[in-house]
Protein backbone atom coordinates (compact mmCIF):
# COMPACT_ATOMS: atom_id res chain seq x y z
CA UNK A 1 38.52 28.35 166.02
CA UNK A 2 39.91 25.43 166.19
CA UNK A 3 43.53 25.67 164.67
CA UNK A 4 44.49 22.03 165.32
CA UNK A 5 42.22 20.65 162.74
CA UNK A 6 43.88 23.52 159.80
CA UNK A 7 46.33 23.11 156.97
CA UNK A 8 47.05 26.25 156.15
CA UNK A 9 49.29 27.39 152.74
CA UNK A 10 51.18 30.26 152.92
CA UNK A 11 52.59 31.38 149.63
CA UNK A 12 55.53 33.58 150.71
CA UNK A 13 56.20 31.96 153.63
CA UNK A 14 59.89 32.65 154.00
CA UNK A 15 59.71 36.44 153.21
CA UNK A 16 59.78 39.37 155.44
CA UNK A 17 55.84 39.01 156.66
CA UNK A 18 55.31 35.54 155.88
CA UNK A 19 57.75 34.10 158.32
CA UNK A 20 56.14 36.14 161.29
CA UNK A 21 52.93 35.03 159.71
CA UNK A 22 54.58 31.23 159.83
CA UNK A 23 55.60 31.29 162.78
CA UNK A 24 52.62 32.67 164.75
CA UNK A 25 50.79 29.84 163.07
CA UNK A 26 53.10 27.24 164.70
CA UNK A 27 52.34 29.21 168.23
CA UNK A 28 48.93 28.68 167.84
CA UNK A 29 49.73 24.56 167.16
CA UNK A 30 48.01 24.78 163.54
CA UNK A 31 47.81 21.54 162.27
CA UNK A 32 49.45 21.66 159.12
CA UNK A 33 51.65 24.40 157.76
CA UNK A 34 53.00 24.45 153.67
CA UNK A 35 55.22 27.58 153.55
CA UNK A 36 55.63 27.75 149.38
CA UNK A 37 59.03 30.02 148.37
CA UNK A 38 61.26 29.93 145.76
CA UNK A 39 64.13 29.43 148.06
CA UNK A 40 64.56 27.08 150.77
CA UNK A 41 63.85 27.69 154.72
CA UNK A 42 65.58 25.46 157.18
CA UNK A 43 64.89 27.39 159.92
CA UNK A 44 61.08 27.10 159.24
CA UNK A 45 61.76 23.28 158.42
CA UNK A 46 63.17 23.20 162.14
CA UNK A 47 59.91 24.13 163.16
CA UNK A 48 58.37 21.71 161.43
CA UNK A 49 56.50 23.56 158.44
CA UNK A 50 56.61 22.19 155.22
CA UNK A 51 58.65 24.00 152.59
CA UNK A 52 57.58 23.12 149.01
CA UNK A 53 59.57 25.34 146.43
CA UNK A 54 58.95 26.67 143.16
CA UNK A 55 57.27 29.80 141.57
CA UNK A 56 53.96 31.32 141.69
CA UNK A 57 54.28 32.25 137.78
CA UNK A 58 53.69 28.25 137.57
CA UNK A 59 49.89 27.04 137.63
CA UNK A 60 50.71 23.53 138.27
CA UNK A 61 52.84 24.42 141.11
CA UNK A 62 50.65 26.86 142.78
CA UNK A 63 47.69 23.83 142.42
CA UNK A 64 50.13 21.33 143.88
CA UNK A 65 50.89 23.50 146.83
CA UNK A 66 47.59 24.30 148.05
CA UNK A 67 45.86 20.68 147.92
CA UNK A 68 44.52 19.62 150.96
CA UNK A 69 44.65 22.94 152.24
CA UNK A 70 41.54 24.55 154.20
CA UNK A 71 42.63 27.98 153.90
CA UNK A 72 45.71 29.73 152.08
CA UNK A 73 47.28 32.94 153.13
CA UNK A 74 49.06 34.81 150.11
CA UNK A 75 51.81 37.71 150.91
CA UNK A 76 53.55 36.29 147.77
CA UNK A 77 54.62 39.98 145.92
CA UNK A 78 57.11 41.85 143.38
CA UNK A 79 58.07 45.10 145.73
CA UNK A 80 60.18 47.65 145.40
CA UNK A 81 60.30 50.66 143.09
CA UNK A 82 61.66 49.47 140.11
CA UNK A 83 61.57 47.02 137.59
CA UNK A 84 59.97 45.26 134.42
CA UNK A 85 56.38 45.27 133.96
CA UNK A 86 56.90 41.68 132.60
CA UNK A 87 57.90 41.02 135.95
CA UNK A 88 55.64 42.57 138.46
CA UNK A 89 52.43 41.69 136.27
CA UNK A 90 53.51 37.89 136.19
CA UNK A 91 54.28 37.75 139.98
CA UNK A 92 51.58 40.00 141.39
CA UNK A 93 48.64 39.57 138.68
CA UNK A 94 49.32 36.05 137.63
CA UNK A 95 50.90 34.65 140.81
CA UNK A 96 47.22 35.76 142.61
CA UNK A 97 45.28 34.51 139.48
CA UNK A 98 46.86 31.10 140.13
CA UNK A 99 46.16 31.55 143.44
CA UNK A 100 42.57 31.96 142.88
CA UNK A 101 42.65 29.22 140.65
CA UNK A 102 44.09 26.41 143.36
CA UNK A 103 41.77 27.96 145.51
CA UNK A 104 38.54 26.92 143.07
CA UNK A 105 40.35 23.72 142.04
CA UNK A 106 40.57 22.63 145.54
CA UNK A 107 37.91 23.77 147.06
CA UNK A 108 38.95 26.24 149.51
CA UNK A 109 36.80 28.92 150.21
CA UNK A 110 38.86 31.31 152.29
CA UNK A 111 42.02 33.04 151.46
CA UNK A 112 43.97 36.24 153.30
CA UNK A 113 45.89 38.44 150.09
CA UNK A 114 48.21 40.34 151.40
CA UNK A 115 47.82 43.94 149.20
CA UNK A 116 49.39 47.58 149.77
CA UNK A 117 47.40 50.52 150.60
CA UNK A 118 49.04 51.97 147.40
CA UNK A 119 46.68 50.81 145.38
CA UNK A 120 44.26 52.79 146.77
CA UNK A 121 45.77 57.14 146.44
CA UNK A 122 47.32 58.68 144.32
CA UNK A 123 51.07 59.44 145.97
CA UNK A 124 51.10 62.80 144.80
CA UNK A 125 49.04 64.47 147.65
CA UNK A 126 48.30 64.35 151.34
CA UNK A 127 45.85 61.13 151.78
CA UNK A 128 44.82 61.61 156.00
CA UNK A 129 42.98 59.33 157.47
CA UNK A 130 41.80 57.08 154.24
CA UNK A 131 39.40 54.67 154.86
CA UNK A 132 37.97 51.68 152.47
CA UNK A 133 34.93 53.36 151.03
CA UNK A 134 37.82 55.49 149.15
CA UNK A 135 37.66 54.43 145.46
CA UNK A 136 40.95 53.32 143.10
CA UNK A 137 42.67 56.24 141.72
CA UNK A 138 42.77 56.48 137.87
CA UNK A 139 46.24 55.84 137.13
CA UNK A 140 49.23 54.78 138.76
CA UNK A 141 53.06 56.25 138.56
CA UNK A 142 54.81 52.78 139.62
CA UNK A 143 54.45 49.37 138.52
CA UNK A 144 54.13 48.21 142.20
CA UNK A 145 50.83 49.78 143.19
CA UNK A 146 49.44 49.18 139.48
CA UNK A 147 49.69 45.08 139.73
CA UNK A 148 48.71 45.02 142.88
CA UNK A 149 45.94 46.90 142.06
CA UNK A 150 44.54 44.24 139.05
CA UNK A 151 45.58 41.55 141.80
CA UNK A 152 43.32 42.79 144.45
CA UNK A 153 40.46 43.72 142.02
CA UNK A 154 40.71 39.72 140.95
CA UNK A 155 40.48 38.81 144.71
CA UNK A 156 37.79 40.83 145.33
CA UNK A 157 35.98 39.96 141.58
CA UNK A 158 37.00 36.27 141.46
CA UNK A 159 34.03 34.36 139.89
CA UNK A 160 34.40 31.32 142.47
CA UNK A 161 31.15 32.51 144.41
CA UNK A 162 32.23 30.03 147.12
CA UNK A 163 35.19 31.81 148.06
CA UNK A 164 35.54 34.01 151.04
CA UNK A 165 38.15 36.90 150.81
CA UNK A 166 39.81 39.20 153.18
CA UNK A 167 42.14 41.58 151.45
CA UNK A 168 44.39 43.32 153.89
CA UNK A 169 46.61 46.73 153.16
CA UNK A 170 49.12 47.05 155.91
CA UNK A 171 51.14 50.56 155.20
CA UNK A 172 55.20 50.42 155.39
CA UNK A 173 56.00 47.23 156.67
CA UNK A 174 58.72 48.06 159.19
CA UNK A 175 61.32 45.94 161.94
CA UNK A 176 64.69 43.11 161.97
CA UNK A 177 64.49 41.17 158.79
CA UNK A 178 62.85 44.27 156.35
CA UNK A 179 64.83 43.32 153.14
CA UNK A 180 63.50 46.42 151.86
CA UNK A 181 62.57 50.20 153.84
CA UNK A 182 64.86 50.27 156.07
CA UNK A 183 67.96 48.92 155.21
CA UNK A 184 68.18 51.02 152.14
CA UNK A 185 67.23 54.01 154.41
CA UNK A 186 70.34 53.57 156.86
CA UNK A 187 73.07 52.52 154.12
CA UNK A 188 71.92 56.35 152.45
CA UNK A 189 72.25 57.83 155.44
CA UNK A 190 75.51 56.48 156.33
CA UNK A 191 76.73 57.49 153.22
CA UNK A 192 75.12 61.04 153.65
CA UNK A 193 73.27 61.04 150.39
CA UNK A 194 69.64 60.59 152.19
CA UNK A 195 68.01 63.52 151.53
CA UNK A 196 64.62 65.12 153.46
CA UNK A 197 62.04 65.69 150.45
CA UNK A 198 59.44 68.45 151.00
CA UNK A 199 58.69 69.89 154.59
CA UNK A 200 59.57 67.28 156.84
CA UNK A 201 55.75 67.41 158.93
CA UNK A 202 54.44 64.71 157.07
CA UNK A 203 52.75 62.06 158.67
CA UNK A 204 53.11 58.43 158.02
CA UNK A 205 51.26 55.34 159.14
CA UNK A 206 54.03 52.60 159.64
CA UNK A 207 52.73 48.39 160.40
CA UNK A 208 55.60 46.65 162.38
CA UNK A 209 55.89 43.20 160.88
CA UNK A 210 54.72 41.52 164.19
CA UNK A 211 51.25 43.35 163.88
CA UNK A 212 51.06 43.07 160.18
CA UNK A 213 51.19 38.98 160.78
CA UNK A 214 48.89 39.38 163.32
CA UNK A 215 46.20 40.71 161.47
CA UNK A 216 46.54 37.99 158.80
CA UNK A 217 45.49 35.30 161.72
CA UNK A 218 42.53 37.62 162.70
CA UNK A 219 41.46 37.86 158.81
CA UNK A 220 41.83 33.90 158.72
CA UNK A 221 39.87 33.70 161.87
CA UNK A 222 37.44 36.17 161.01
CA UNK A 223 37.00 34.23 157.57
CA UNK A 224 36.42 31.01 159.42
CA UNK A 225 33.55 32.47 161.75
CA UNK A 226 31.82 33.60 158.72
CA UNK A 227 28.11 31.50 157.55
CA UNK A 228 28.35 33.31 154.11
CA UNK A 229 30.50 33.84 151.42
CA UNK A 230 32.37 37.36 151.71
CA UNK A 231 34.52 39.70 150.43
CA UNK A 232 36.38 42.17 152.38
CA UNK A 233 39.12 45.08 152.47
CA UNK A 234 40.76 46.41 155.19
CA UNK A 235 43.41 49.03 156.31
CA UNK A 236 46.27 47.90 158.95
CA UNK A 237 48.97 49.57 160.31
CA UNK A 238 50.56 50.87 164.32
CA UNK A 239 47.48 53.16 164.32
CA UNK A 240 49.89 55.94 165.30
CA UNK A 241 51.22 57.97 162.62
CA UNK A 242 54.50 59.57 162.84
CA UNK A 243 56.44 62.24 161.56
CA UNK A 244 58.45 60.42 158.92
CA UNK A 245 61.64 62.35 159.01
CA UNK A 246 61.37 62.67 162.78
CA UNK A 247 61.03 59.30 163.10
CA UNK A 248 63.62 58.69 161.00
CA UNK A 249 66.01 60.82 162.68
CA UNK A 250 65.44 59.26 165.78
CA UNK A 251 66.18 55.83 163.96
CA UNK A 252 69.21 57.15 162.84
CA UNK A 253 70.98 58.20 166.40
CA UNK A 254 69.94 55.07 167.89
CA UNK A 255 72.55 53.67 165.02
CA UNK A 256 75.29 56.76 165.62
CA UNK A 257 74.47 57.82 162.28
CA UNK A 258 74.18 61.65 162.18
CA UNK A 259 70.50 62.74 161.02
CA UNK A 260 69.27 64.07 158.41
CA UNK A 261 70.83 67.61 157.00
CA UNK A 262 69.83 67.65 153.75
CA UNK A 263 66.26 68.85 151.79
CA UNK A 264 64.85 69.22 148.49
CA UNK A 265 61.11 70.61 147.81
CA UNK A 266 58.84 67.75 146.71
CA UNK A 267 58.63 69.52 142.95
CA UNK A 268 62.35 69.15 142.33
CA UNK A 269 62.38 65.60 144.21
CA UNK A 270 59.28 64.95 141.39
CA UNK A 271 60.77 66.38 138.58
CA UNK A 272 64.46 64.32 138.92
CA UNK A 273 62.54 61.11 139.47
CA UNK A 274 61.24 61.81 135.85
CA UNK A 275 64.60 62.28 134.79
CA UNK A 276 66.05 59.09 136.34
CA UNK A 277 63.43 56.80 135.35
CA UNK A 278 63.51 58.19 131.94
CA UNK A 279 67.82 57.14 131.71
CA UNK A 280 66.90 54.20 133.51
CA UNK A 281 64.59 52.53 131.15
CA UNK A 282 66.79 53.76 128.29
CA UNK A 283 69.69 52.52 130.19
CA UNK A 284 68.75 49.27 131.78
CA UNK A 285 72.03 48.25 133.26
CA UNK A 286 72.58 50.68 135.65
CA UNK A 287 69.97 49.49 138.05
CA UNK A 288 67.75 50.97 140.63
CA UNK A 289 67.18 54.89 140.13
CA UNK A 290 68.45 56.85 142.93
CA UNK A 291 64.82 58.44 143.03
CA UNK A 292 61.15 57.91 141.41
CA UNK A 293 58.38 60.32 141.21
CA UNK A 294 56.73 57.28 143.22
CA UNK A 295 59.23 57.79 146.17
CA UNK A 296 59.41 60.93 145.89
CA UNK A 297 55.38 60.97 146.66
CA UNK A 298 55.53 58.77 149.46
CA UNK A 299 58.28 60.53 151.65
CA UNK A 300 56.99 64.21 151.05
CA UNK A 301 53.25 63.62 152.01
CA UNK A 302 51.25 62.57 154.84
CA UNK A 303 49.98 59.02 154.42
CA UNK A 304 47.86 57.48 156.79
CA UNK A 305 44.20 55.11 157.29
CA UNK A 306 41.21 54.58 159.45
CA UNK A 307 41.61 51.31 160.49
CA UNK A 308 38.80 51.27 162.78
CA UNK A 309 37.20 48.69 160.67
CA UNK A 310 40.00 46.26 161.04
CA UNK A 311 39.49 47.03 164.48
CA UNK A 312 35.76 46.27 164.97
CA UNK A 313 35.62 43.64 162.56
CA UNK A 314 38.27 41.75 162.58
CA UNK A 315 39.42 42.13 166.53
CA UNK A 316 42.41 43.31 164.64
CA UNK A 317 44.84 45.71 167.51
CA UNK A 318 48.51 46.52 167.20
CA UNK A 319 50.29 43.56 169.61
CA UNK A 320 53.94 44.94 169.97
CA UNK A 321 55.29 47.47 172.29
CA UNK A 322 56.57 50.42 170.06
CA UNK A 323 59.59 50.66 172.27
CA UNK A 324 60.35 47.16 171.85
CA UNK A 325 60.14 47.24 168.59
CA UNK A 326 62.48 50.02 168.04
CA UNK A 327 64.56 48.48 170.20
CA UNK A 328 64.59 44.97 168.41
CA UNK A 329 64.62 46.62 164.81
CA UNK A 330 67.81 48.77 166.19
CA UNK A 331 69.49 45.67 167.20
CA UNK A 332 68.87 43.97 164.17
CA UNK A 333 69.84 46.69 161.94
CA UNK A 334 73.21 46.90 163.95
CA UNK A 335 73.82 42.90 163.87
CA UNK A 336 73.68 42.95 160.25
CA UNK A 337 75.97 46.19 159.39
């Protein structure tokens, strides 16, 4: 592939994946970058990527953004575990369907959507090695995993039979920059008010941001060797699950911060995150609950994916050193208090 001759839209450039994504784009000299955020980037613009800003709730916007393009990458996403549904469907349902719809409008027949593997279990048992043939679950317990659910159903649905699709699910985006997982997981800790929930031997398939991006530019590539039309899923992570709270721990004395003490069974963890999101939504202006049933799900259970289709089909392997990354996440985590 020939990466000179690309223009390439990445919608969500500036956030926690899409700037790695970015930025290994500019390594491998693609011709034309448009990074398309709500805020600006002048250390991308350095680089000399494109920022155009607005919001992906816009049509016009989204269309504007991706003409010219031959291929568009979208990580664009509401995360976290709370909010309004107002909120996550317009960002994550009609942000893609906009998406899609630049993508018809302009002719462009391949697109990467970033998605979550939480579309695809239910959080409220072990899921061990989960592969793609696994189908949706019937319900979902957070907004989060419900639009992006509808989103990647579109992707995969979309009536423009010329486009070509890879959907990609990397699990627990980790390393320096996470605005999310991490951050919040130290500053409770420091505090002392992080809690183990159930037995502490789950395992947990973490994707360091580095390999996450990665696997975007093999999906792109992989979409560009392909003669017809297709539509594809896929599983990514470190493809070495770890004990969460283990993990953790070791996370946590790396940063002087002593581990972990206290525990609470997974039903009690369950039955306060009904409590808290039912005061919550009756009292909107205290903020985040300290606890959802979703949470609650994903740090009591073992969670991890076969991604040996990534790896066959895509040429899709983890490309950081795990001790480097620790190393690099530690340092970051410590640089920014």
């Amino acid at each position: 592939m020939n990466w000179s001759e690309e223009t390439v839209t990445v919608f969500g450039g500036s956030g926690f994946l899409g700037n790695r994504i970015v930025r290994q784009l500019v390594k491998l000299n693609c011709g034309r970058i448009k990074c398309f955020n709500r805020s600006a980037a002048p250390e991308l613009e350095k680089l000399g990527v494109e920022i155009i800003r607005g919001d992906i709730r816009e049509p016009g916007a989204v269309n504007d953004a991706c003409k010219g393009s031959s291929a568009v990458i979208h990580t664009s996403a509401k995360a976290g575990i709370w909010g309004s549904w107002k909120e996550y469907y317009g960002i994550n349902v009609e942000g893609t369907m906009n998406v899609l719809a630049a993508c018809n409008y302009n002719k462009i027949r391949h697109l990467v959507y970033t998605s979550s593997p939480s579309v695809a279990y239910p959080p409220t048992r072990d899921i061990e090695n989960l592969d793609e043939n696994a189908p949706y679950p019937d319900s979902y317990i957070a907004h989060y995993p419900a639009t992006k659910a509808i989103a990647e159903k579109n992707v995969l649905g979309s009536p423009y039979k010329e486009l070509s699709a890879v959907v990609l699910r990397p699990h627990l985006l980790w390393g320096p920059g996470d605005p999310h997982l991490l951050p919040r997981i130290v500053r409770k800790a420091a505090a002392g008010k992080l809690v183990r929930i159930g037995d502490g031997h789950n395992l947990v398939d973490l994707t360091y941001v580095e390999n996450a991006a990665f696997a975007h530019i093999k999906a792109l590539e992989y979409l560009k060797n392909c003669v017809q039309p297709r539509r594809k899923v896929f599983f990514i992570s470190d493809n070495s699950p770890v004990r969460i709270w283990n993990w953790l721990d070791e996370l946590l004395a790396r940063l002087s911060i002593p581990p972990v003490a206290k525990s609470i069974s997974y039903d009690k963890a369950y039955l306060a995150g009904i409590i808290f999101e039912t005061i919550y939504r009756v009292i909107p202006f205290l903020g985040e609950p300290p606890i959802t049933r979703f949470v609650a799900g994903q740090l009591a259970f073992s969670h991890y994916f076969n991604i040996s289709a990534a790896v066959n089909e895509l040429g899709y392997r983890p490309v950081a050193i795990p001790a480097v990354a620790m190393a690099d996440t530690v340092e970051w985590l410590k640089q920014n208090g």
